[in-house]
Protein backbone atom coordinates (compact mmCIF):
# COMPACT_ATOMS: atom_id res chain seq x y z
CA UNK A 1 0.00 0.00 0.00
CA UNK A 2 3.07 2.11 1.35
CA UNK A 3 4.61 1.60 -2.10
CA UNK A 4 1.34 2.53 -4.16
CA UNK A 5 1.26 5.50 -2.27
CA UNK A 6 5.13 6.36 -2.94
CA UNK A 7 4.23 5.78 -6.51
CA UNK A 8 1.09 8.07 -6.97
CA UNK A 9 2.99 10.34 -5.05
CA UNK A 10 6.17 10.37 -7.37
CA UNK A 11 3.65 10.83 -10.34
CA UNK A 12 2.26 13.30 -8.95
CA UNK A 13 5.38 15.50 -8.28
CA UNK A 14 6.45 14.75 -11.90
CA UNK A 15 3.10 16.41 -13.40
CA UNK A 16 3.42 19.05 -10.87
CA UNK A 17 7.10 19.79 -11.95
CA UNK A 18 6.21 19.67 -16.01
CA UNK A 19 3.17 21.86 -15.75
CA UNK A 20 5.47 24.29 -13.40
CA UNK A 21 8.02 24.16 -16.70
CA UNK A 22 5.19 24.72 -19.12
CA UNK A 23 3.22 27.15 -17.51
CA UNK A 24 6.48 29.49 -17.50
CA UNK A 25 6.95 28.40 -20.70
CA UNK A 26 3.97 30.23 -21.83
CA UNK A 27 4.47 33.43 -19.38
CA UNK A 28 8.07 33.99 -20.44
CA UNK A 29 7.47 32.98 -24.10
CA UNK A 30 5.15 36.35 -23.66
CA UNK A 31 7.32 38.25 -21.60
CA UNK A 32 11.12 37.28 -22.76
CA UNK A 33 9.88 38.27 -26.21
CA UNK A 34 8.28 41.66 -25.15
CA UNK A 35 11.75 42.98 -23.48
CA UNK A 36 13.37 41.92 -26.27
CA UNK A 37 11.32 44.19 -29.18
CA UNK A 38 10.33 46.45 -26.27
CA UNK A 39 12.36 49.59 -27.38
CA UNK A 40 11.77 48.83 -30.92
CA UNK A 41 7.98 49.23 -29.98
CA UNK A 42 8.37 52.40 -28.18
CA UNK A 43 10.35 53.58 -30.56
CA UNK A 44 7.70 52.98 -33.25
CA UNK A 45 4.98 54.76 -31.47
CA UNK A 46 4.27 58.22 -33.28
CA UNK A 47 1.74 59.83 -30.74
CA UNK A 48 2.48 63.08 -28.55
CA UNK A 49 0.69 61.05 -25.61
CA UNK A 50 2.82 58.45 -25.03
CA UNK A 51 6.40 59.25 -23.60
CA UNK A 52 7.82 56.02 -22.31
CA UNK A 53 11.24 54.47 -22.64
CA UNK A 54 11.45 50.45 -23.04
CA UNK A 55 14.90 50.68 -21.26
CA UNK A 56 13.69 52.64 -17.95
CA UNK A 57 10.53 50.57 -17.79
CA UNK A 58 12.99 47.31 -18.30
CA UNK A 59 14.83 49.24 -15.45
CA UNK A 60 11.92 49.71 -13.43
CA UNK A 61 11.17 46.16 -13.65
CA UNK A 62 14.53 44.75 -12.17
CA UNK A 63 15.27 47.56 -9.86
CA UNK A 64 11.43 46.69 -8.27
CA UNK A 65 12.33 43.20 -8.16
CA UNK A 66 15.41 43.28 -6.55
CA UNK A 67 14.03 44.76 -2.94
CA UNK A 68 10.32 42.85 -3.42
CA UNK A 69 12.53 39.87 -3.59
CA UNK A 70 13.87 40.25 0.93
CA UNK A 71 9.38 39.89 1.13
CA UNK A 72 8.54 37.60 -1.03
CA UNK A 73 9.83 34.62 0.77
CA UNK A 74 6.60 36.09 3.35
CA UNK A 75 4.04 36.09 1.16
CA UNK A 76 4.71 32.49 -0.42
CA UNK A 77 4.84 31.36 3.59
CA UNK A 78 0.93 32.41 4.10
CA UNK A 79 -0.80 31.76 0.76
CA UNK A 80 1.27 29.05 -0.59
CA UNK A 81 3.41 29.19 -3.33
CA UNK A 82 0.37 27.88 -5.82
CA UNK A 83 -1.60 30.72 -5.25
CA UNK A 84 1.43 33.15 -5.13
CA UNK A 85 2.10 31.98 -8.89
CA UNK A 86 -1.01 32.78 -10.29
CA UNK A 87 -1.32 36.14 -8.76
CA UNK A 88 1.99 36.79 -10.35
CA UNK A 89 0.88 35.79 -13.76
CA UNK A 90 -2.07 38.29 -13.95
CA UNK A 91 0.39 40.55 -13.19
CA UNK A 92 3.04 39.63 -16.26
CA UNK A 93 -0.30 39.65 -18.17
CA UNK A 94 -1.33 43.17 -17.22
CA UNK A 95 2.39 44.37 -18.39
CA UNK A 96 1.91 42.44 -21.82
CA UNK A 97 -2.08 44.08 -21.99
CA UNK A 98 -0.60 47.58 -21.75
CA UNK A 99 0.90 47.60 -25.49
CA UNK A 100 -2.04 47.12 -27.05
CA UNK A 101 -3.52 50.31 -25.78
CA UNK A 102 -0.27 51.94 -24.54
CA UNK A 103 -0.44 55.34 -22.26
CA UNK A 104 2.92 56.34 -20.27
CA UNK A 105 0.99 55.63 -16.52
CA UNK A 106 -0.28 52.29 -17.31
CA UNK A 107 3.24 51.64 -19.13
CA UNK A 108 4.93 52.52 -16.05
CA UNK A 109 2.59 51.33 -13.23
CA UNK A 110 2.75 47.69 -14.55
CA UNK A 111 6.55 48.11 -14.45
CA UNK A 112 6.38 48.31 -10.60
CA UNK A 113 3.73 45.90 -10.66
CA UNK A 114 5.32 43.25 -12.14
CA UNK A 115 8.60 44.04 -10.64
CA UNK A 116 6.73 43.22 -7.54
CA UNK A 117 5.16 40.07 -9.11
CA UNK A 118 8.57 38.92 -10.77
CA UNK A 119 9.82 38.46 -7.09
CA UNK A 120 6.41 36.31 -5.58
CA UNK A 121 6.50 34.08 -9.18
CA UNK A 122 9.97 32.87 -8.56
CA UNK A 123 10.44 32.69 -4.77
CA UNK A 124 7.46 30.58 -5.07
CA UNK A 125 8.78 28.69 -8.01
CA UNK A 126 11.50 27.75 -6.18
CA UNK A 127 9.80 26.75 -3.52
CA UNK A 128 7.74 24.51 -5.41
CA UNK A 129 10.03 22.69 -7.05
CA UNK A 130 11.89 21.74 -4.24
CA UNK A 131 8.53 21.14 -2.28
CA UNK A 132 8.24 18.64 -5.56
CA UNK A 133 12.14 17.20 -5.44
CA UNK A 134 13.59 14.46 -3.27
CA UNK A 135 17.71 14.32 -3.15
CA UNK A 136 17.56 12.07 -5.87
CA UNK A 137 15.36 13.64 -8.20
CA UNK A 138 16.05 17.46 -7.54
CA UNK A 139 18.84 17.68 -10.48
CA UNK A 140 16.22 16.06 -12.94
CA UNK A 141 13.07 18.61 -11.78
CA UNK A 142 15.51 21.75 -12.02
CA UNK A 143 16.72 20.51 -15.51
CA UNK A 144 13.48 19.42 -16.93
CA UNK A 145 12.04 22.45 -15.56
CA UNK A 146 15.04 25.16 -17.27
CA UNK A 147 14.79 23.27 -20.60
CA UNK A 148 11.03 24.29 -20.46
CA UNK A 149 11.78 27.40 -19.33
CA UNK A 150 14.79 28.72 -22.31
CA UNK A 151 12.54 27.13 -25.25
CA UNK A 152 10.81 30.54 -24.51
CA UNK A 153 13.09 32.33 -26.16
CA UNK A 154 12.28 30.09 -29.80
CA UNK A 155 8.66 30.74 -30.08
CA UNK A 156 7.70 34.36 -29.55
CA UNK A 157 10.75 35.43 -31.41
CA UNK A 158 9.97 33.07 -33.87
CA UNK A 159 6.53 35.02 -34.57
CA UNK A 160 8.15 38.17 -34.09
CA UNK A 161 10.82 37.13 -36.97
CA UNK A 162 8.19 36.17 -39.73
CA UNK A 163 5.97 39.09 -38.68
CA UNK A 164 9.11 41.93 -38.78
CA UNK A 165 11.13 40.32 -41.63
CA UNK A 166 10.69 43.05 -44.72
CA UNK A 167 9.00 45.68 -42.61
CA UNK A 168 10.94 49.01 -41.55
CA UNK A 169 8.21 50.30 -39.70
CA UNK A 170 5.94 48.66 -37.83
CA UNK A 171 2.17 49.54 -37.50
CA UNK A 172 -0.28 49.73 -34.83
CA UNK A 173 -2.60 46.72 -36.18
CA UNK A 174 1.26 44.73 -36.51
CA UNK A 175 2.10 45.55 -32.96
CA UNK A 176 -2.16 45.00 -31.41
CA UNK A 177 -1.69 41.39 -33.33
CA UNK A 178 1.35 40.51 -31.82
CA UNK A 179 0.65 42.16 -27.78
CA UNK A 180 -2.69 40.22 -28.27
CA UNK A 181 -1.23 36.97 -29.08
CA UNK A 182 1.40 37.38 -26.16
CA UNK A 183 -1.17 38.08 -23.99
CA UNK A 184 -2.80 34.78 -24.93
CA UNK A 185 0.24 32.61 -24.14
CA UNK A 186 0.72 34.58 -20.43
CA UNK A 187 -2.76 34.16 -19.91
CA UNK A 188 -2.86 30.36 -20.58
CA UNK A 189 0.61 30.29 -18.46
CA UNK A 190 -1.46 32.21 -15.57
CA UNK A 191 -4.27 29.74 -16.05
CA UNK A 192 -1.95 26.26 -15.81
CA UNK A 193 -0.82 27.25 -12.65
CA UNK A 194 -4.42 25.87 -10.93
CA UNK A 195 -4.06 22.52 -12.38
CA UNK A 196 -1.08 21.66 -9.93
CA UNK A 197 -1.41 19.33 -7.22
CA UNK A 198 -1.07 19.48 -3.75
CA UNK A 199 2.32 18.04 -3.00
CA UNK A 200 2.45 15.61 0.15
CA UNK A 201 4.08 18.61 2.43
CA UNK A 202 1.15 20.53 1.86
CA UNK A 203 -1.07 17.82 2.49
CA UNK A 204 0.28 17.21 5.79
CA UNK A 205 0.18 20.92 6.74
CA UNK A 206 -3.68 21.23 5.93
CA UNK A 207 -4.43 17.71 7.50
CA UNK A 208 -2.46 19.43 10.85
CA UNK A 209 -4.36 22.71 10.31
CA UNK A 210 -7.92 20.88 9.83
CA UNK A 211 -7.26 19.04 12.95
CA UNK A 212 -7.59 22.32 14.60
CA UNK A 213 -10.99 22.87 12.19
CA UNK A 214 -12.99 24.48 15.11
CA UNK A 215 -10.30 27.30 14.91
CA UNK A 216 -11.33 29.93 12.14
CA UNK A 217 -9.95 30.76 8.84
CA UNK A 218 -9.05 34.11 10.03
CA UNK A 219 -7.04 32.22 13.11
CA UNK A 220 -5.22 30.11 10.69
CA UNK A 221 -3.95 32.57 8.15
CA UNK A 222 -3.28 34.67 11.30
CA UNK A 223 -0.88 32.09 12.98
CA UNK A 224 0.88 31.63 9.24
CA UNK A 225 1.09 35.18 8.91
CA UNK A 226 2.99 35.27 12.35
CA UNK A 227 4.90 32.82 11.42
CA UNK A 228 6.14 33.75 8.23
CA UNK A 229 6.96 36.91 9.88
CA UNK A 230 9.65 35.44 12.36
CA UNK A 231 10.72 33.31 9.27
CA UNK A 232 11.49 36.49 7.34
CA UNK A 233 12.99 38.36 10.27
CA UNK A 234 15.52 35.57 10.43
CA UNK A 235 16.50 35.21 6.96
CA UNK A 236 17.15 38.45 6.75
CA UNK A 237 19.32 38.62 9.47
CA UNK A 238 21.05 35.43 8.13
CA UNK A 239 21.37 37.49 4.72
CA UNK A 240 23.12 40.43 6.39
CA UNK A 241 25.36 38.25 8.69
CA UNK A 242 26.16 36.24 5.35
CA UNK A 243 27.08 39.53 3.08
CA UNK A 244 29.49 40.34 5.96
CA UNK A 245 31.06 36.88 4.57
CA UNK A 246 34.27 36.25 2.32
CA UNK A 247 33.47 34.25 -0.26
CA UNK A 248 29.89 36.31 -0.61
CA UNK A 249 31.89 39.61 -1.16
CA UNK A 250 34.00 37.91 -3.78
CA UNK A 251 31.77 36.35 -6.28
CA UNK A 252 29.32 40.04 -5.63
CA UNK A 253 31.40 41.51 -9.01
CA UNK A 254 30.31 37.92 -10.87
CA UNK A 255 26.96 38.39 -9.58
CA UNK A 256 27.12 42.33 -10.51
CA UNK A 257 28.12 40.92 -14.30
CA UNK A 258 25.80 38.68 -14.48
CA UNK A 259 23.42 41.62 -14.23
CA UNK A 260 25.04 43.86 -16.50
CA UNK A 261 25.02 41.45 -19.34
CA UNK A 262 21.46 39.97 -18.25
CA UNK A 263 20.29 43.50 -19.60
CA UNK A 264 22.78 43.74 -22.44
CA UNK A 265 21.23 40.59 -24.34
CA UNK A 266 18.11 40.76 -23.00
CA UNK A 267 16.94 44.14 -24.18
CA UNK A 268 19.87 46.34 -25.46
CA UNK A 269 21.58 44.26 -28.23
CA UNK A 270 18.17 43.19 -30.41
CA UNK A 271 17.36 46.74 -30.02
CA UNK A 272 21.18 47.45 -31.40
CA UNK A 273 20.45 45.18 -34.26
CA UNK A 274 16.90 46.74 -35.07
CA UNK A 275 18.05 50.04 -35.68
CA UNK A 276 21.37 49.38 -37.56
CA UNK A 277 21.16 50.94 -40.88
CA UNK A 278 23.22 48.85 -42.97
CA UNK A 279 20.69 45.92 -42.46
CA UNK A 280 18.25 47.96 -44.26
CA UNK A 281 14.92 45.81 -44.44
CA UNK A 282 16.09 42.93 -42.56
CA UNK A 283 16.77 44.71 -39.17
CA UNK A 284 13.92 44.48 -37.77
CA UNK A 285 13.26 40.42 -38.44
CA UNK A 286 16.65 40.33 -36.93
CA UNK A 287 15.31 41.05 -33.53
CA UNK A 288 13.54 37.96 -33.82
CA UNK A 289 16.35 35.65 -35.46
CA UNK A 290 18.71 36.96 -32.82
CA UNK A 291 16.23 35.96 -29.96
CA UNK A 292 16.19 32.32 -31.12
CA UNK A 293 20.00 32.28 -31.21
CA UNK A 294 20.34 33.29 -27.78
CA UNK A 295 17.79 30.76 -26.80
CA UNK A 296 20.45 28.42 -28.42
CA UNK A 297 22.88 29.49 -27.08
CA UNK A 298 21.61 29.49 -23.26
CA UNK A 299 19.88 25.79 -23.63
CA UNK A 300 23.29 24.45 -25.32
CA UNK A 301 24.85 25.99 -22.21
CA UNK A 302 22.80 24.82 -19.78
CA UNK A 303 22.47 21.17 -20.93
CA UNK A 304 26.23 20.87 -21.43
CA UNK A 305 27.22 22.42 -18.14
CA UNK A 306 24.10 21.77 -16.24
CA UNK A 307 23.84 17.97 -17.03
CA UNK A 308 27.25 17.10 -17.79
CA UNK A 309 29.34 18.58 -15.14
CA UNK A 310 29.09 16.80 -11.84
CA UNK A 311 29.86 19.47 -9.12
CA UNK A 312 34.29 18.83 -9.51
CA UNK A 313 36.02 21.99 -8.83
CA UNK A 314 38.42 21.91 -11.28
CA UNK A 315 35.55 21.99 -14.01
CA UNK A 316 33.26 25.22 -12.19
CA UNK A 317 36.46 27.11 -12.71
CA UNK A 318 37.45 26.42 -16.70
CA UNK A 319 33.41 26.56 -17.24
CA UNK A 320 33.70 30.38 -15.91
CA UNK A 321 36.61 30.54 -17.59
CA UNK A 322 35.08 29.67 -20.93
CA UNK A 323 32.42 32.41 -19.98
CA UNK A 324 34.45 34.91 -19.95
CA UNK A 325 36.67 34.33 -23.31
CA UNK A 326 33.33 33.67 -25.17
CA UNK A 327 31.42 37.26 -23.91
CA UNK A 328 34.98 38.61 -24.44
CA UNK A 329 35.22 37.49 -28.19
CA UNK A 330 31.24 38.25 -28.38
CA UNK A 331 31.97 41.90 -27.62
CA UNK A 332 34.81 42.54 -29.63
CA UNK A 333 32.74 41.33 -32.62
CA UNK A 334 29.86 43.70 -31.32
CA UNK A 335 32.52 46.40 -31.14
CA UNK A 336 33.31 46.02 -34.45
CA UNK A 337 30.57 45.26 -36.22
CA UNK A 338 27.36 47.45 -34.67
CA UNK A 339 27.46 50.77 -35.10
CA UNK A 340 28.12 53.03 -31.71
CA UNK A 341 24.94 54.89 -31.71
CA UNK A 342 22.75 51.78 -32.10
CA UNK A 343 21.37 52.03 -28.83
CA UNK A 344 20.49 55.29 -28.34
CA UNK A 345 19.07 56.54 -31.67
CA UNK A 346 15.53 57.47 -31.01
CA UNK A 347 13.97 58.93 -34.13
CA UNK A 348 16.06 57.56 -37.32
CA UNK A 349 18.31 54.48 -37.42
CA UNK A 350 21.96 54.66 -36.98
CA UNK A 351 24.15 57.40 -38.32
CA UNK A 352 27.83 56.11 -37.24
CA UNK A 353 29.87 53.85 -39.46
CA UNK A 354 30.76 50.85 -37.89
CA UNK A 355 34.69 49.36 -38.41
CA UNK A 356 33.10 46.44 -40.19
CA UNK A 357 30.40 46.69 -42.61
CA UNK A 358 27.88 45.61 -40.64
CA UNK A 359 27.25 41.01 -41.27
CA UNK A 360 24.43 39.46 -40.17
CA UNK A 361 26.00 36.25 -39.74
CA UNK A 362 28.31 38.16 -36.90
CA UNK A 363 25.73 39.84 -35.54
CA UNK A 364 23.75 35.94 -34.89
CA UNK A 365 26.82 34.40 -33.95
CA UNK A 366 27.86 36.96 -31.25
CA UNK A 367 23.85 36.40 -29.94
CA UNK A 368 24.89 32.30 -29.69
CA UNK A 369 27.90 33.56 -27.64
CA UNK A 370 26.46 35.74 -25.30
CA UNK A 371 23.53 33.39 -24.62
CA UNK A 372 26.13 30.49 -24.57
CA UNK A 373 28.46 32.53 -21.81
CA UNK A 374 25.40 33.99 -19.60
CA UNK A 375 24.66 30.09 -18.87
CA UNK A 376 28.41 29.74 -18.34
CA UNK A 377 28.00 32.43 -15.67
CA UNK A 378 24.53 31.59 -13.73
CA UNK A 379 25.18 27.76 -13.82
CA UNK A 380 28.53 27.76 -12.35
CA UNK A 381 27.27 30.61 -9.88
CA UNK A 382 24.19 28.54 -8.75
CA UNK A 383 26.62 25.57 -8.20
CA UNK A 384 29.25 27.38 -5.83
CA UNK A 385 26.33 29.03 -3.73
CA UNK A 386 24.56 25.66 -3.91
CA UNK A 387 27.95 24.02 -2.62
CA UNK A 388 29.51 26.76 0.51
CA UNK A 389 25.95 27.64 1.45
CA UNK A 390 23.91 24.30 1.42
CA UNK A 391 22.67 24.95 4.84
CA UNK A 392 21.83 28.67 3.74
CA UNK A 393 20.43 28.36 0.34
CA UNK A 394 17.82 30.16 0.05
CA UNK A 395 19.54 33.61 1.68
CA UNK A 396 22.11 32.92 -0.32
CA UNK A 397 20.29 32.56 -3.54
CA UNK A 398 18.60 35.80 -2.54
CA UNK A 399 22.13 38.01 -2.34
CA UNK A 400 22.58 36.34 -6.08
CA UNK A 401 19.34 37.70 -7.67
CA UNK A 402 19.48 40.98 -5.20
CA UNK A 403 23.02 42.23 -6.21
CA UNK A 404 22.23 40.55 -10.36
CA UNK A 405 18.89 42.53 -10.45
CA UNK A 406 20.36 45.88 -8.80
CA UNK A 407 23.20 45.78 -11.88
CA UNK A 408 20.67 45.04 -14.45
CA UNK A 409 18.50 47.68 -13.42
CA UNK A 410 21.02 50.82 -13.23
CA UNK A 411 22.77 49.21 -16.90
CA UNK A 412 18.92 49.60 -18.24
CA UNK A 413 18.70 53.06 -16.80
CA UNK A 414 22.50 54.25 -18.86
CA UNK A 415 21.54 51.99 -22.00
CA UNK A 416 19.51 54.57 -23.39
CA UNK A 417 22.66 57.12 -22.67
CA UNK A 418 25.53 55.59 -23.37
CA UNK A 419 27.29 54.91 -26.83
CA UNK A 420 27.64 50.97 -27.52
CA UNK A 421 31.95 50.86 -26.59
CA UNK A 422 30.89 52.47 -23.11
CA UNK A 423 28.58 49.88 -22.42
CA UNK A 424 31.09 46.97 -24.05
CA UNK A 425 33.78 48.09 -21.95
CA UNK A 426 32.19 48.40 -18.32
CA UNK A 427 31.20 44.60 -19.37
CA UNK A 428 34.36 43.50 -19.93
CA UNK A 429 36.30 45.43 -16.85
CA UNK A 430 33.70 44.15 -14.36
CA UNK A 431 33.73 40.57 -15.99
CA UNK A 432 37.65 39.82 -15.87
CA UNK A 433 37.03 41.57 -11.99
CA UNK A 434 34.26 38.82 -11.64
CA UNK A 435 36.10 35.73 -13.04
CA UNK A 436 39.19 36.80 -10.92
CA UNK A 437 36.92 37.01 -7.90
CA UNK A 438 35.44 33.58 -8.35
CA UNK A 439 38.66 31.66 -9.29
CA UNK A 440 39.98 33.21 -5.52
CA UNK A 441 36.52 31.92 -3.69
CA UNK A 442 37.28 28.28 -5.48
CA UNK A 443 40.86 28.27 -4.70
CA UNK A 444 40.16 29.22 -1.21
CA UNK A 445 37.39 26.70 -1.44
CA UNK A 446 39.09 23.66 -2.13
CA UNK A 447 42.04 24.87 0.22
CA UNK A 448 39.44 24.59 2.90
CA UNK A 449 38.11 21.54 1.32
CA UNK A 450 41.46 19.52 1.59
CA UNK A 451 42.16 21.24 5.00
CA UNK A 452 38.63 19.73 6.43
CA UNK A 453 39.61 15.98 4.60
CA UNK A 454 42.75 15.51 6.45
């Protein structure tokens, strides 16, 4: 019987852990692709009412995040991380909503809001998954459930590459068609969120809470609320004790890269290659094509390093490693090949000459490196927290996407100010200052490591 129930239960967990994968799937298929032609949207709106820039709302977004993300932990402790998620997908879907009828307010307010709803969505996430994970299976889940998660990046840019390819401007019923249809996929996202399951640790809490039945709702959200509360007071104490740390204070100029270049592929470099000249009709598809490439780029990554690498020290380092001269030989093709003004022309497309006539086939393969070296980065950066911190985790985790989402936010706020080699070069000073960082925290690591084996 014992067994039966093991079995239903491992099922179960499985289903929960796919529809987690394919319900972000759908929200980030929507949202991924909206940052990415976000700019080039904005850009294409001719009406004196609207006066919103893609980069500060992108900016918005991250800087929002990063400070809802110390009480988030709160909120999935008293309605449950199910709930949390689908509250958080309305809230992607109200951002996506907003383009079909833009204003500046609306544009803006949804920023915050789903800055705010960014945080709740993958706390809980997180907290699902592992609710949903055993020791033995928790490698599978989290791999089953970021291969879901990059093929986001194929499909909207897909659309957005046959809809753009030819066109130099783009019209209001071309931009309604496309927000609509994005708003379809993060609504169905939203929407496969109530089809999970109760996982067995939930179970047992309600069972415990029933038993005290004659107490009242109100009672029983009350005494979670308290104790979520305490939970959250701790942690964040944990949190500052640990960014008084060593090795946390190292790897914070990896984590600070990882931000900067989140928003450099993210949302500056398809806008770079939408409003280069020298592509002439093709730019704007480009967006598109580029998206996909990246996708490539980041799943190739992750399933090599993710899958392949068991957690040996000697690999975490040449993976960074390989991180760093891929970005490095990314940019330098960038430098060279995208005009300087591409990403901060407003009203016309580029005017600078670039050193190299502009190639699309440079352009794609620099988008396969950077999404190829950002995996480099996170994976190996998720491993060594994973490893020093196990008993800390999720504080830990938290000083990753705090310090990752502070740096994306302020490089979103100067992408719309500073010339391309400005923004190329900051990347490439604070990523040797990163990979320098982390090969000191794994030397010092395993130094400790063979000092504890003896």
């Amino acid at each position: 019987m014992t067994s039966k129930y093991n079995n239903t239960m491992a099922d179960r967990r499985t289903f929960n852990v796919v529809i987690l994968g394919v319900g972000f799937l759908f929200i980030f298929t929507a949202f991924t692709t909206c940052g990415n032609i976000e700019q080039t949207v904005v850009k294409s709106l001719r009406n004196d009412t609207f006066s919103g820039s893609g980069y500060h709302s992108l900016g918005i977004i991250y800087g929002v995040f990063s400070f809802a993300n110390l009480l988030a932990p709160a909120v999935v402790a008293v309605i449950g991380p199910k709930m949390t998620m689908f509250l958080s997908g309305l809230l992607y879907s109200g951002y996506i909503a907003v383009f079909i009828i833009p204003s500046t307010w609306s544009f803006y307010l949804t920023s915050v809001l789903i800055g705010i709803g960014a945080a709740m969505l993958w706390t809980a996430q997180g907290h699902f998954l592992v609710e949903n994970s055993e020791a033995s299976t928790i490698n599978r889940n989290t791999g089953m459930f970021w291969a879901l998660l990059q093929c986001s990046m194929l499909f909207g840019n897909l659309y957005i590459y046959l809809d753009w390819n030819g066109r130099t401007e783009i019209s209001d019923g071309s931009r309604k068609t496309i927000f609509l249809s994005l708003l379809v996929s993060s609504v169905l996202g939203t929407l496969s969120f109530l089809v999970l399951r109760k996982s067995r640790h939930e179970e047992e809490l309600l069972s415990e809470e029933e038993g005290q039945s004659l107490l009242s709702t109100r009672v029983i959200y009350k005494h979670r609320a308290n104790t979520a509360m305490q939970d959250a007071k701790s942690e964040f104490k944990t949190i500052l004790q640990l960014l008084k740390t060593k090795t946390i204070l190292l790897l914070s100029p990896c984590m600070a890269y990882s931000g900067l270049e989140l928003s450099f592929y993210s949302g500056v470099y398809g806008t770079c290659l939408g409003a280069t000249t020298q592509f002439g009709d093709s730019a704007k598809g480009l967006i598109g094509i580029s998206g996909i490439v990246l996708g490539v780029g980041e799943i190739v990554g992750g399933g090599l390093f993710g899958l392949l690498c068991k957690n040996n020290r000697f690999r975490r380092t040449s993976v960074v490693f390989l991180g760093m001269v891929v970005h490095f030989v990314a940019v330098y093709l960038i430098f060279l090949n995208i005009p300087d003004d591409a990403p901060v022309v407003f009203d016309t497309t580029t005017q600078i000459k670039p050193f190299l006539a502009p190639s699309v086939s440079i352009a794609l393969l620099c988008s396969f490196l950077l999404g190829l070296g950002d995996s480099c980065f996170n994976t190996q950066l998720y491993s060594i927290l994973g490893c020093v911190y196990a008993e800390h985790s999720t504080p830990a985790f938290a000083i990753f996407k705090f310090i990752q989402s502070v740096f994306a936010a302020v490089a979103f706020f100067y992408s719309g100010y500073l010339l391309l080699k400005w923004q190329l070069l900051l990347m490439v000073v604070l990523g040797f200052t990163g990979t320098l960082c982390f090969f000191t925290v794994e030397r010092t690591q395993s130094f400790s490591g063979d000092v504890q084996e003896y």
